[in-house]
PDB file of N, CA and C in Angstrom:
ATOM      1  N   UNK A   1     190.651  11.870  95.011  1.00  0.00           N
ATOM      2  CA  UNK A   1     190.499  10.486  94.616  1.00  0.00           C
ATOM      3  C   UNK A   1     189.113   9.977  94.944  1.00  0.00           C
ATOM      4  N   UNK A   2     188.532  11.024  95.548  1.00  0.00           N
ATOM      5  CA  UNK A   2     186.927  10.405  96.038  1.00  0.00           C
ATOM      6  C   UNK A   2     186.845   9.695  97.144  1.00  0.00           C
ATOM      7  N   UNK A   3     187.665   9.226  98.033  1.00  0.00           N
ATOM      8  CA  UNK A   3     187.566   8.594  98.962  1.00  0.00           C
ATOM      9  C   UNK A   3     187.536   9.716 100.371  1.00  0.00           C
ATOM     10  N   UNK A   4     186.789   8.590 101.370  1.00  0.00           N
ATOM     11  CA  UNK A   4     185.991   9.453 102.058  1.00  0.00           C
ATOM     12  C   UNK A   4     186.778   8.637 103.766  1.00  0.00           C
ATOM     13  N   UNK A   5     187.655   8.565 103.949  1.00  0.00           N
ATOM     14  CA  UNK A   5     188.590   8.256 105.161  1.00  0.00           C
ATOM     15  C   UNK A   5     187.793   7.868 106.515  1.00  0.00           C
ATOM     16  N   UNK A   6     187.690   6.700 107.096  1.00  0.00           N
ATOM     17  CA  UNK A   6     187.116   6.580 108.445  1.00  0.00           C
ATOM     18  C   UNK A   6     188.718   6.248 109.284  1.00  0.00           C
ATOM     19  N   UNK A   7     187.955   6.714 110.670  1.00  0.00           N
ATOM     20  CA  UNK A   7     189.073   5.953 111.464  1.00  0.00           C
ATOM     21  C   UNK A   7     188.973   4.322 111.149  1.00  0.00           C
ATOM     22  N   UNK A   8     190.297   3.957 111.457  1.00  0.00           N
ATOM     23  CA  UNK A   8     190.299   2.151 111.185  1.00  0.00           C
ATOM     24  C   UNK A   8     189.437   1.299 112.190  1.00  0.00           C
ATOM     25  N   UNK A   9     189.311   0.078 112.105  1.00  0.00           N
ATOM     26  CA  UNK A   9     188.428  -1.018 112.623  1.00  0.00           C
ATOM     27  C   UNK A   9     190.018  -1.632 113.255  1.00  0.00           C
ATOM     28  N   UNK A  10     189.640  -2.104 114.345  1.00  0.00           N
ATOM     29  CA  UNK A  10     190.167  -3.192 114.876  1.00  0.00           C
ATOM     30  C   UNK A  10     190.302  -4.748 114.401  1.00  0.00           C
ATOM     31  N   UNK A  11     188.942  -4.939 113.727  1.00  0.00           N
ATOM     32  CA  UNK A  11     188.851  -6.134 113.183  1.00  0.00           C
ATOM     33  C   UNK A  11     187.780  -5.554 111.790  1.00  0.00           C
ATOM     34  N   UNK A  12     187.381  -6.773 111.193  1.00  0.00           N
ATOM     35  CA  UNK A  12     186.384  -6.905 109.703  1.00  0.00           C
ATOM     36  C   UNK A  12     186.203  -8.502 109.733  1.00  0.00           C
ATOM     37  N   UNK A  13     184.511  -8.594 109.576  1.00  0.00           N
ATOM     38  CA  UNK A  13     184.041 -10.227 109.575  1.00  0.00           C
ATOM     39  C   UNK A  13     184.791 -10.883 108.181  1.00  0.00           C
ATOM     40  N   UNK A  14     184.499 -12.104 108.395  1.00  0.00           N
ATOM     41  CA  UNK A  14     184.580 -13.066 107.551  1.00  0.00           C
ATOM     42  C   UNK A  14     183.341 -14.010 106.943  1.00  0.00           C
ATOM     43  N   UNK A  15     182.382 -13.384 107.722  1.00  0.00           N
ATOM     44  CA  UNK A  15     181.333 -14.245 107.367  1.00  0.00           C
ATOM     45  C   UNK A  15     180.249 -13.474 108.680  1.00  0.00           C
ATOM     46  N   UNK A  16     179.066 -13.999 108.483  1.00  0.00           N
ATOM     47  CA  UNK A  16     177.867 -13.388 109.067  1.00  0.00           C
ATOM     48  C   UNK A  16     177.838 -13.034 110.515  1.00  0.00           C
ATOM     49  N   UNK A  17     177.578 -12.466 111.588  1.00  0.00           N
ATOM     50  CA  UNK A  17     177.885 -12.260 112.695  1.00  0.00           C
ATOM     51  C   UNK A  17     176.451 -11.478 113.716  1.00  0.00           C
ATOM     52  N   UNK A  18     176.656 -11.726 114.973  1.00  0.00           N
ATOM     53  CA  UNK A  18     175.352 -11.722 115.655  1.00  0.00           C
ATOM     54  C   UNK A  18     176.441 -10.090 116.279  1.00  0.00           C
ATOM     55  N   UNK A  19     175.214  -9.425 116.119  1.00  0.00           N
ATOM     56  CA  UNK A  19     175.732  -7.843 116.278  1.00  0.00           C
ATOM     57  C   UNK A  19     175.528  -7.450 117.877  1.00  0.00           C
ATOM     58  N   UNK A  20     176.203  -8.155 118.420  1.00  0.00           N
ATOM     59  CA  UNK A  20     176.203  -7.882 119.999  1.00  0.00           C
ATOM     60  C   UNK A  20     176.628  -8.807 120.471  1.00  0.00           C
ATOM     61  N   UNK A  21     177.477  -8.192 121.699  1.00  0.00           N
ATOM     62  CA  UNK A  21     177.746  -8.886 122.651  1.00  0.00           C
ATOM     63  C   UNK A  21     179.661  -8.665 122.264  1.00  0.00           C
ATOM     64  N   UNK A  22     180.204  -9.217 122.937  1.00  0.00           N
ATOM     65  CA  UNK A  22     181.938  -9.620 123.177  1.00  0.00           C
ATOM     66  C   UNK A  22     182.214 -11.249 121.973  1.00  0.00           C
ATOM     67  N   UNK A  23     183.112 -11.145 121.019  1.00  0.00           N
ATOM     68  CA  UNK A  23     183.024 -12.344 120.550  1.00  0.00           C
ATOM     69  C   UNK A  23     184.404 -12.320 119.970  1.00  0.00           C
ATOM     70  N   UNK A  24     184.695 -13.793 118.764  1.00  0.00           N
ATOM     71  CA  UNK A  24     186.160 -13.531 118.310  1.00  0.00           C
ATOM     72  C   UNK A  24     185.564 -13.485 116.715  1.00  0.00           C
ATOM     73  N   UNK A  25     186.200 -12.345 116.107  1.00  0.00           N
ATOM     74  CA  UNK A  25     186.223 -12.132 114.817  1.00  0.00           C
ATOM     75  C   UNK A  25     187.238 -12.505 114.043  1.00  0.00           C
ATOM     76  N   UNK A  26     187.710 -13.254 112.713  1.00  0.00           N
ATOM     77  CA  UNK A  26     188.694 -12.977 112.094  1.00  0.00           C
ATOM     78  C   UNK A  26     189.916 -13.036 113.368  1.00  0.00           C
ATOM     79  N   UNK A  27     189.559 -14.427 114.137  1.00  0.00           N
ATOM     80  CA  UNK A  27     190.383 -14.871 115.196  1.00  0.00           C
ATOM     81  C   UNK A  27     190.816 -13.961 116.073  1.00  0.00           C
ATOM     82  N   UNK A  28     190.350 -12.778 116.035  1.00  0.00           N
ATOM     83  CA  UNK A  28     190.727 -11.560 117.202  1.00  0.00           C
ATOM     84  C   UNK A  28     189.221 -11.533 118.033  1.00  0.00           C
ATOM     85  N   UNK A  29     189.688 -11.578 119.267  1.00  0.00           N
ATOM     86  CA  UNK A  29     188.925 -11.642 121.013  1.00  0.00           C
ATOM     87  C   UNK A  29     188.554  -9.787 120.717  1.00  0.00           C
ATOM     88  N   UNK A  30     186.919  -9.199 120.429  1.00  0.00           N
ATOM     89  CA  UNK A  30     187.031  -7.815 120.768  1.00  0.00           C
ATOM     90  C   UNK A  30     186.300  -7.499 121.753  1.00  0.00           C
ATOM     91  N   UNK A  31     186.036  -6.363 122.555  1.00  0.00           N
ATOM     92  CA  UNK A  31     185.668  -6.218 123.461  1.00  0.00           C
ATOM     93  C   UNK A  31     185.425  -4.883 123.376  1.00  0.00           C
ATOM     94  N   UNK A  32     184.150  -4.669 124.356  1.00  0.00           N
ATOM     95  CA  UNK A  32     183.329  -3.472 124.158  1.00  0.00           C
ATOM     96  C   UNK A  32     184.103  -2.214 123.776  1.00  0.00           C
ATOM     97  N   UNK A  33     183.794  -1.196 123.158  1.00  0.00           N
ATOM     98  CA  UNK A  33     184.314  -0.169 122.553  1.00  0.00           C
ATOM     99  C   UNK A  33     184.984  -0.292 121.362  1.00  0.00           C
ATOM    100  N   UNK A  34     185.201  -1.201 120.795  1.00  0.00           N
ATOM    101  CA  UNK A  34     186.503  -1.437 119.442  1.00  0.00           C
ATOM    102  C   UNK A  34     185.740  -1.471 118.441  1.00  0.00           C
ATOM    103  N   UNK A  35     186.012  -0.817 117.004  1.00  0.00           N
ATOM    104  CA  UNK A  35     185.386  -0.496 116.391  1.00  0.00           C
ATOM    105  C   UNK A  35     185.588  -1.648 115.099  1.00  0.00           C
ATOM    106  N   UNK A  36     184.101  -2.584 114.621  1.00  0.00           N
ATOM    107  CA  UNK A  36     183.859  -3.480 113.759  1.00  0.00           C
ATOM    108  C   UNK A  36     183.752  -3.202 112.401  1.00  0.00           C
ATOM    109  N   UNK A  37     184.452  -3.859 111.452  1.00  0.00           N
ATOM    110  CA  UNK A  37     183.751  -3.494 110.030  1.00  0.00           C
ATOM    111  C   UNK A  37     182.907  -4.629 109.730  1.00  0.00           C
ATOM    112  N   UNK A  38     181.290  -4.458 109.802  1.00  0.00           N
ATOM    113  CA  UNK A  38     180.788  -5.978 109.638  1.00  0.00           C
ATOM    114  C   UNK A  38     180.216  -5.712 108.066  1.00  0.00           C
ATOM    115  N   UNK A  39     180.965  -6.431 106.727  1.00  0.00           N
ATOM    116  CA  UNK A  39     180.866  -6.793 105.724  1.00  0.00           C
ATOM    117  C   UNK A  39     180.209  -7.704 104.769  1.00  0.00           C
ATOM    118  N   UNK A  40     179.722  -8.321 105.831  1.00  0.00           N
ATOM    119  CA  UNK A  40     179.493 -10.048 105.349  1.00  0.00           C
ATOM    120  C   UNK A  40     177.909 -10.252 105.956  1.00  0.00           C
ATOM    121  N   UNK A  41     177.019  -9.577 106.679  1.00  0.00           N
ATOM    122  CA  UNK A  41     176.355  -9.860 107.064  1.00  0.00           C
ATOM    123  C   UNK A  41     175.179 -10.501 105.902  1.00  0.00           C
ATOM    124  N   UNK A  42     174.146 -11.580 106.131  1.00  0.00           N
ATOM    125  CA  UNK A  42     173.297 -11.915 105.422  1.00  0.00           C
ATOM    126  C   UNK A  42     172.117 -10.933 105.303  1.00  0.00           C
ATOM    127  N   UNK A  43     171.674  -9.920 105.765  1.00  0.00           N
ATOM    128  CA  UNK A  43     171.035  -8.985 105.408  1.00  0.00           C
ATOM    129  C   UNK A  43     171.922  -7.844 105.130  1.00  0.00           C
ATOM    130  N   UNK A  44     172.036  -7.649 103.943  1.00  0.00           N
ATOM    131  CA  UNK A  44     172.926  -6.737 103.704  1.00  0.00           C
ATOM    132  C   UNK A  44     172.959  -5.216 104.592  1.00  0.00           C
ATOM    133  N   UNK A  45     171.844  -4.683 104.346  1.00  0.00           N
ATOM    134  CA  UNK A  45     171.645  -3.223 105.107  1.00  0.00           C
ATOM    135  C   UNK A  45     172.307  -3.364 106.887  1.00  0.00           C
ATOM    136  N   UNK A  46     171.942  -4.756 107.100  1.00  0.00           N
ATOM    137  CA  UNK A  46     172.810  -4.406 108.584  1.00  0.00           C
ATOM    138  C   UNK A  46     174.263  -4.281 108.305  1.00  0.00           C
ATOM    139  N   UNK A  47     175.239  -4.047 107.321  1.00  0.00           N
ATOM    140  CA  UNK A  47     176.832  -4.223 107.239  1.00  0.00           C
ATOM    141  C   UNK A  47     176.911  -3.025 107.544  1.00  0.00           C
ATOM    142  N   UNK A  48     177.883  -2.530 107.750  1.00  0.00           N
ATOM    143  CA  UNK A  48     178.645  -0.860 107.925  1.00  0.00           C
ATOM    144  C   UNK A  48     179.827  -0.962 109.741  1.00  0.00           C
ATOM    145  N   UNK A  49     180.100   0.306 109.859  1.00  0.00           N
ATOM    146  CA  UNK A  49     181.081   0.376 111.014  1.00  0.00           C
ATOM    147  C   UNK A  49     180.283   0.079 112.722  1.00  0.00           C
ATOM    148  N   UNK A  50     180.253  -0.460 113.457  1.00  0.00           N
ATOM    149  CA  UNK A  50     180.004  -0.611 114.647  1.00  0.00           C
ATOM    150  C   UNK A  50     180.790  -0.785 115.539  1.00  0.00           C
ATOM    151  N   UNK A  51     180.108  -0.242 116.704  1.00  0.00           N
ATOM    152  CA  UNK A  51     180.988   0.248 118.081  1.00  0.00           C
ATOM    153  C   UNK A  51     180.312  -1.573 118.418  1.00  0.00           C
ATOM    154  N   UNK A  52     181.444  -2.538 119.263  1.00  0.00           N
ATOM    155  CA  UNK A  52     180.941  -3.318 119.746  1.00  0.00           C
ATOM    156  C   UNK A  52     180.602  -2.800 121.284  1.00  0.00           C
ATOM    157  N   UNK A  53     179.613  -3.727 122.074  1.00  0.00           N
ATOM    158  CA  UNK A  53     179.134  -3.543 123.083  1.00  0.00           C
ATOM    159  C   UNK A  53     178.719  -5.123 123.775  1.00  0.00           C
ATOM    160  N   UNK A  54     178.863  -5.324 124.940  1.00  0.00           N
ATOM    161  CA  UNK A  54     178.842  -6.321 125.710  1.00  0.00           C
ATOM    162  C   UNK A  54     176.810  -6.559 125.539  1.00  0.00           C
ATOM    163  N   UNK A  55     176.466  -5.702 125.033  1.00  0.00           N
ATOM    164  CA  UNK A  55     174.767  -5.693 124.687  1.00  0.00           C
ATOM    165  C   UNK A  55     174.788  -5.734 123.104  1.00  0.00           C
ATOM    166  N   UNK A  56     173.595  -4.769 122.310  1.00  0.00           N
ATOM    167  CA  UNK A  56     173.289  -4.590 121.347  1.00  0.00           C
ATOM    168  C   UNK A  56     174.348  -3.561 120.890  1.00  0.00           C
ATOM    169  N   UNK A  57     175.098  -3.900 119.645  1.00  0.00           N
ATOM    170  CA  UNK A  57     176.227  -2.908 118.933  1.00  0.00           C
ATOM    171  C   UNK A  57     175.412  -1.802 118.552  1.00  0.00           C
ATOM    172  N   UNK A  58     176.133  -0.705 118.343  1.00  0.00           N
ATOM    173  CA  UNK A  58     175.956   0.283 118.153  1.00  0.00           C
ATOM    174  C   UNK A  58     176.790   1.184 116.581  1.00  0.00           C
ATOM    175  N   UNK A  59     176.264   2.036 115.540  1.00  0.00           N
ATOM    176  CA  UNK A  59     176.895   1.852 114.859  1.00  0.00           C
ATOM    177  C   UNK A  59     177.378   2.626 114.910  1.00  0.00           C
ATOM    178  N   UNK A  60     178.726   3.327 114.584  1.00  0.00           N
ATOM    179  CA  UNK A  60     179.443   4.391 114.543  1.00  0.00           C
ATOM    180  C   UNK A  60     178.892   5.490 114.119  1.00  0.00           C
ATOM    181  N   UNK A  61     179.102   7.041 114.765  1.00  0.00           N
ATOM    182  CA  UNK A  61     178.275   8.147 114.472  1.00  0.00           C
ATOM    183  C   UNK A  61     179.010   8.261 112.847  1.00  0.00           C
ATOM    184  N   UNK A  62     180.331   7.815 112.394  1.00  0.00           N
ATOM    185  CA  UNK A  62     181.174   8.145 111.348  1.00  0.00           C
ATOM    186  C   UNK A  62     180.402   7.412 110.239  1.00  0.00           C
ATOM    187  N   UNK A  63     179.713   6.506 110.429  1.00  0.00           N
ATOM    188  CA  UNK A  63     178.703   5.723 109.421  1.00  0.00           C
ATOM    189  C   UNK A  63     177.495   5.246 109.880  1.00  0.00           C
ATOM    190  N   UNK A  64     176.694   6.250 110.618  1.00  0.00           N
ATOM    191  CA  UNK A  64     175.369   6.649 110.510  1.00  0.00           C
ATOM    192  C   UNK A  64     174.176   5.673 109.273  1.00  0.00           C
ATOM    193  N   UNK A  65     173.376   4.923 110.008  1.00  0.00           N
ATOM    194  CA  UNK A  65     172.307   4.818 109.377  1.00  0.00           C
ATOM    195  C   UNK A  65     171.586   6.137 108.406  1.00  0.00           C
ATOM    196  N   UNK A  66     171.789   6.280 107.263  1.00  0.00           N
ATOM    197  CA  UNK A  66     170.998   7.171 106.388  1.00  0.00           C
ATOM    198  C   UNK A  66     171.984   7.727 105.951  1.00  0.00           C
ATOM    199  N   UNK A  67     173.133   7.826 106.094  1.00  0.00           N
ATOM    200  CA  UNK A  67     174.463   8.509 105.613  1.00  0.00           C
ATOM    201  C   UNK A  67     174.883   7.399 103.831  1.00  0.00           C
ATOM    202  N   UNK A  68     175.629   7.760 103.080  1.00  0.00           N
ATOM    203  CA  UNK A  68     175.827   7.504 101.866  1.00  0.00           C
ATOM    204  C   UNK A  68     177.419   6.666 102.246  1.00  0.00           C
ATOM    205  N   UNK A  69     177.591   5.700 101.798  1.00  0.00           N
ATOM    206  CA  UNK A  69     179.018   5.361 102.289  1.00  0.00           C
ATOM    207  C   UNK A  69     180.107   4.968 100.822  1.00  0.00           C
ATOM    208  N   UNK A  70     179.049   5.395  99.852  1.00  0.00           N
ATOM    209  CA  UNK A  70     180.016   5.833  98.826  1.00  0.00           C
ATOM    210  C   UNK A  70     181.466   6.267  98.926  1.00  0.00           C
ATOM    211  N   UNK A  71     182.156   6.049  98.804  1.00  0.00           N
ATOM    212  CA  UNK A  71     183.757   5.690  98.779  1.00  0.00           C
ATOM    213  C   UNK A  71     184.507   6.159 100.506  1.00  0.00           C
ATOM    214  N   UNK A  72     183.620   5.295 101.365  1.00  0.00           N
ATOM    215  CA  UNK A  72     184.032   5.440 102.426  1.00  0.00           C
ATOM    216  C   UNK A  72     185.297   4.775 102.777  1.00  0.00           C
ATOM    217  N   UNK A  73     186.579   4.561 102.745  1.00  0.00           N
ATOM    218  CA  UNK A  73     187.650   3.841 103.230  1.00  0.00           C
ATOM    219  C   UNK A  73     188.162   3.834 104.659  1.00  0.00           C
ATOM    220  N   UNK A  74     188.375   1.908 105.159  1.00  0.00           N
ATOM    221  CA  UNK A  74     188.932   2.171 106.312  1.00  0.00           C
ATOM    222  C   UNK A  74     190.014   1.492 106.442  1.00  0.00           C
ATOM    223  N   UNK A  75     191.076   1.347 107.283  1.00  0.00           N
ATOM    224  CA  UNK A  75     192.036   0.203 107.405  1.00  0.00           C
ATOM    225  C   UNK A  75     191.668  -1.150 108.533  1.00  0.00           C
ATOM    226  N   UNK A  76     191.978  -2.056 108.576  1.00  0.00           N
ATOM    227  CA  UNK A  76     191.866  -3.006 109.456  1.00  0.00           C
ATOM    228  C   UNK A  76     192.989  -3.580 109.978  1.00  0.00           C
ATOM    229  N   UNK A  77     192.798  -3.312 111.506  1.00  0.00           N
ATOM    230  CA  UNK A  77     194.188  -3.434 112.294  1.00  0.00           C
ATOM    231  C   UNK A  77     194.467  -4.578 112.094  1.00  0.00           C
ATOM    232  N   UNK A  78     193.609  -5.921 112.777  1.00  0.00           N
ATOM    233  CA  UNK A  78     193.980  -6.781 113.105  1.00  0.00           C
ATOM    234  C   UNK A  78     193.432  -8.195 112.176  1.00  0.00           C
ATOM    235  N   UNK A  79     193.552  -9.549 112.169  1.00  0.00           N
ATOM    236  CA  UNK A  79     193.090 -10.519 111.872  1.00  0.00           C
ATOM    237  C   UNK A  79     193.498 -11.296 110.676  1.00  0.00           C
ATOM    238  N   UNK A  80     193.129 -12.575 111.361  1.00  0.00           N
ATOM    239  CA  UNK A  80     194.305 -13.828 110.573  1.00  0.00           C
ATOM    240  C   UNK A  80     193.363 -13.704 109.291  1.00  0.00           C
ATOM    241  N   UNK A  81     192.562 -13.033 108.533  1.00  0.00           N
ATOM    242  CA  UNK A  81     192.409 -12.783 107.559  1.00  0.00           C
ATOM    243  C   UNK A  81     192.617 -11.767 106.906  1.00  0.00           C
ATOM    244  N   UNK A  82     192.076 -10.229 107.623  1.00  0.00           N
ATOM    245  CA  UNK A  82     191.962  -8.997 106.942  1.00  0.00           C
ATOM    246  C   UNK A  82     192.581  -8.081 107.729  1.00  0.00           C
ATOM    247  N   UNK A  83     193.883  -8.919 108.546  1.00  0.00           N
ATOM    248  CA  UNK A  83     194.507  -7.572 109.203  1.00  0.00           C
ATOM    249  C   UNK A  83     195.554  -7.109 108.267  1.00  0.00           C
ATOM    250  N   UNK A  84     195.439  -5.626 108.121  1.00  0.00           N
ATOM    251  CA  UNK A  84     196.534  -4.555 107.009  1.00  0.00           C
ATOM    252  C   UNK A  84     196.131  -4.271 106.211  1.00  0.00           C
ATOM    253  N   UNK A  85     194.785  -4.647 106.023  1.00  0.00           N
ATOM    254  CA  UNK A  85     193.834  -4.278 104.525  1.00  0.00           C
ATOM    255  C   UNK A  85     193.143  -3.076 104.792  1.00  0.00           C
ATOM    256  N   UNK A  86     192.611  -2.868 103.256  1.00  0.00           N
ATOM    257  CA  UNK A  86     191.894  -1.808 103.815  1.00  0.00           C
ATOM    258  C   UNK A  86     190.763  -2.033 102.398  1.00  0.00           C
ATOM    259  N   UNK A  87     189.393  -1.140 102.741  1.00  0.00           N
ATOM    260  CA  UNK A  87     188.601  -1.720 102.101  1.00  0.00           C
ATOM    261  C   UNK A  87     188.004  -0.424 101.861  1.00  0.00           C
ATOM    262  N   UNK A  88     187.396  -0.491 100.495  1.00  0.00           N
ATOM    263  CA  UNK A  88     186.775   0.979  99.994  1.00  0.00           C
ATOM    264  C   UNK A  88     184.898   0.530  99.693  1.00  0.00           C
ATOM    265  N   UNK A  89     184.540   1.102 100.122  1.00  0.00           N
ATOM    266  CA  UNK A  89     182.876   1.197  99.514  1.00  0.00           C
ATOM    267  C   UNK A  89     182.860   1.864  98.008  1.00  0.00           C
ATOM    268  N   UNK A  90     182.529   0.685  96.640  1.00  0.00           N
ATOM    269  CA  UNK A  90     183.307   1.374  95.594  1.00  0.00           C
ATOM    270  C   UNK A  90     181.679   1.570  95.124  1.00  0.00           C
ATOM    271  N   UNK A  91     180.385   2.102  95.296  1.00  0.00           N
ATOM    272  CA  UNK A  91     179.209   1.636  95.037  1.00  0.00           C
ATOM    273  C   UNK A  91     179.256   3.131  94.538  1.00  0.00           C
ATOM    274  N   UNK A  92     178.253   3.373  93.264  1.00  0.00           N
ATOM    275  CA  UNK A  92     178.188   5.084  92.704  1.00  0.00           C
ATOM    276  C   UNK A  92     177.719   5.799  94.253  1.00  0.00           C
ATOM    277  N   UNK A  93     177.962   7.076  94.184  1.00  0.00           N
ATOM    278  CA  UNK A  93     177.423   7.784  95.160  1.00  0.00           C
ATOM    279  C   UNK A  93     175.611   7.694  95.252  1.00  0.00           C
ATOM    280  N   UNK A  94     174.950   7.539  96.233  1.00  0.00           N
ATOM    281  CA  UNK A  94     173.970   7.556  96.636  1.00  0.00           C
ATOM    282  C   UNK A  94     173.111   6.077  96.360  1.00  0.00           C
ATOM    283  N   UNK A  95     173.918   4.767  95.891  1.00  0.00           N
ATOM    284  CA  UNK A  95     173.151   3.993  95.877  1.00  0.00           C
ATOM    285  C   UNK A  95     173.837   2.656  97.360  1.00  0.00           C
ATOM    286  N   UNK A  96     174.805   3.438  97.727  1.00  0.00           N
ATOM    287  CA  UNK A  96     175.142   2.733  99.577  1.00  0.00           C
ATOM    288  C   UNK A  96     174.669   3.404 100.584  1.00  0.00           C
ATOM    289  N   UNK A  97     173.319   3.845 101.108  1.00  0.00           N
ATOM    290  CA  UNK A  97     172.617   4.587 102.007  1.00  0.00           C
ATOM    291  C   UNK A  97     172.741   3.328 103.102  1.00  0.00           C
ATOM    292  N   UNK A  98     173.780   3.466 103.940  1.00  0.00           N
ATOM    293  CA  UNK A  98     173.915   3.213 105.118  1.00  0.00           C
ATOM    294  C   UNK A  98     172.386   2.625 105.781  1.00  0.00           C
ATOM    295  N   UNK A  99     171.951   1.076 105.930  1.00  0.00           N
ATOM    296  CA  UNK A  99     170.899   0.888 106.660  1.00  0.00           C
ATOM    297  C   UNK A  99     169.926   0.496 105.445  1.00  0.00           C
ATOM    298  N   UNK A 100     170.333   1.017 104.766  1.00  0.00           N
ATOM    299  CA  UNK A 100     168.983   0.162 103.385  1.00  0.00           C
ATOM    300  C   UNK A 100     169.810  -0.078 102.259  1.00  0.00           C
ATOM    301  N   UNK A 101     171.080  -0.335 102.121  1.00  0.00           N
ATOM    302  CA  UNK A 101     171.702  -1.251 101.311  1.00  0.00           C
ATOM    303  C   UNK A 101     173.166  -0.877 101.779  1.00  0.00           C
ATOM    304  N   UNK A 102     173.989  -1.890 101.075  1.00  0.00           N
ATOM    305  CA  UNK A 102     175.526  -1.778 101.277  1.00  0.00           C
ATOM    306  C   UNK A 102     176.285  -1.745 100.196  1.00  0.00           C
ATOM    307  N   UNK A 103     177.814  -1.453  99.931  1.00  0.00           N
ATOM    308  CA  UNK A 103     178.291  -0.827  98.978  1.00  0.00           C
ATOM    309  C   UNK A 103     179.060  -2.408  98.441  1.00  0.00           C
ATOM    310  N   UNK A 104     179.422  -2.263  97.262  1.00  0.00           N
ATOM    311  CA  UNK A 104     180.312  -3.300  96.890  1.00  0.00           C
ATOM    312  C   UNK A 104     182.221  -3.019  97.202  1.00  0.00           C
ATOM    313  N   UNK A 105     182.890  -3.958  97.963  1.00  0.00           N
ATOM    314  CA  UNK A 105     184.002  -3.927  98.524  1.00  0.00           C
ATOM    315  C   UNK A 105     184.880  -3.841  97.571  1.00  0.00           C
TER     316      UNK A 105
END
């Protein structure tokens, strides 16, 4: 089917988000280690999977800056918006290069 399976996110934004630190997403409290789908950001190239961190986030080795995220799919555990969903990177192969653009949801 072309899809390319990540482990799930704990949460997924709703809107733009400061990529560090402990905060509440999509009304869920996360805390260091839980893994983010940030979607929404206003510079696009920063969106993709991140490890949160009580510092500067970190992005998941599973979606790597320079990696293609062409039909990457994940589920989302939690949130009074996007918890049980799941979201596909539907962008042709090689034009969602992780870090210099993002895929369409």
């Amino acid at each position: 089917a072309g899809l390319d399976p990540k482990d799930s996110c704990k949460v997924t934004t709703t809107g733009n988000i400061t990529l560090s630190g402990t905060q509440t997403i999509d009304g869920v409290s996360v805390s260091a280690g839980d893994r983010i789908l940030a979607k929404d950001q206003t510079t696009a190239s920063e969106n993709g999977i991140y490890i949160c961190s009580a510092d500067a986030w970190t992005r998941s080795t599973d979606m790597a800056v320079g990696s293609d995220a062409a039909g990457n799919n994940m589920f989302i555990e939690e949130g009074t918006v996007n918890a049980d969903l799941s979201f596909v990177c539907v962008s042709n192969k090689g034009s969602a290069v992780v870090g210099n653009r993002w895929c369409n949801n």
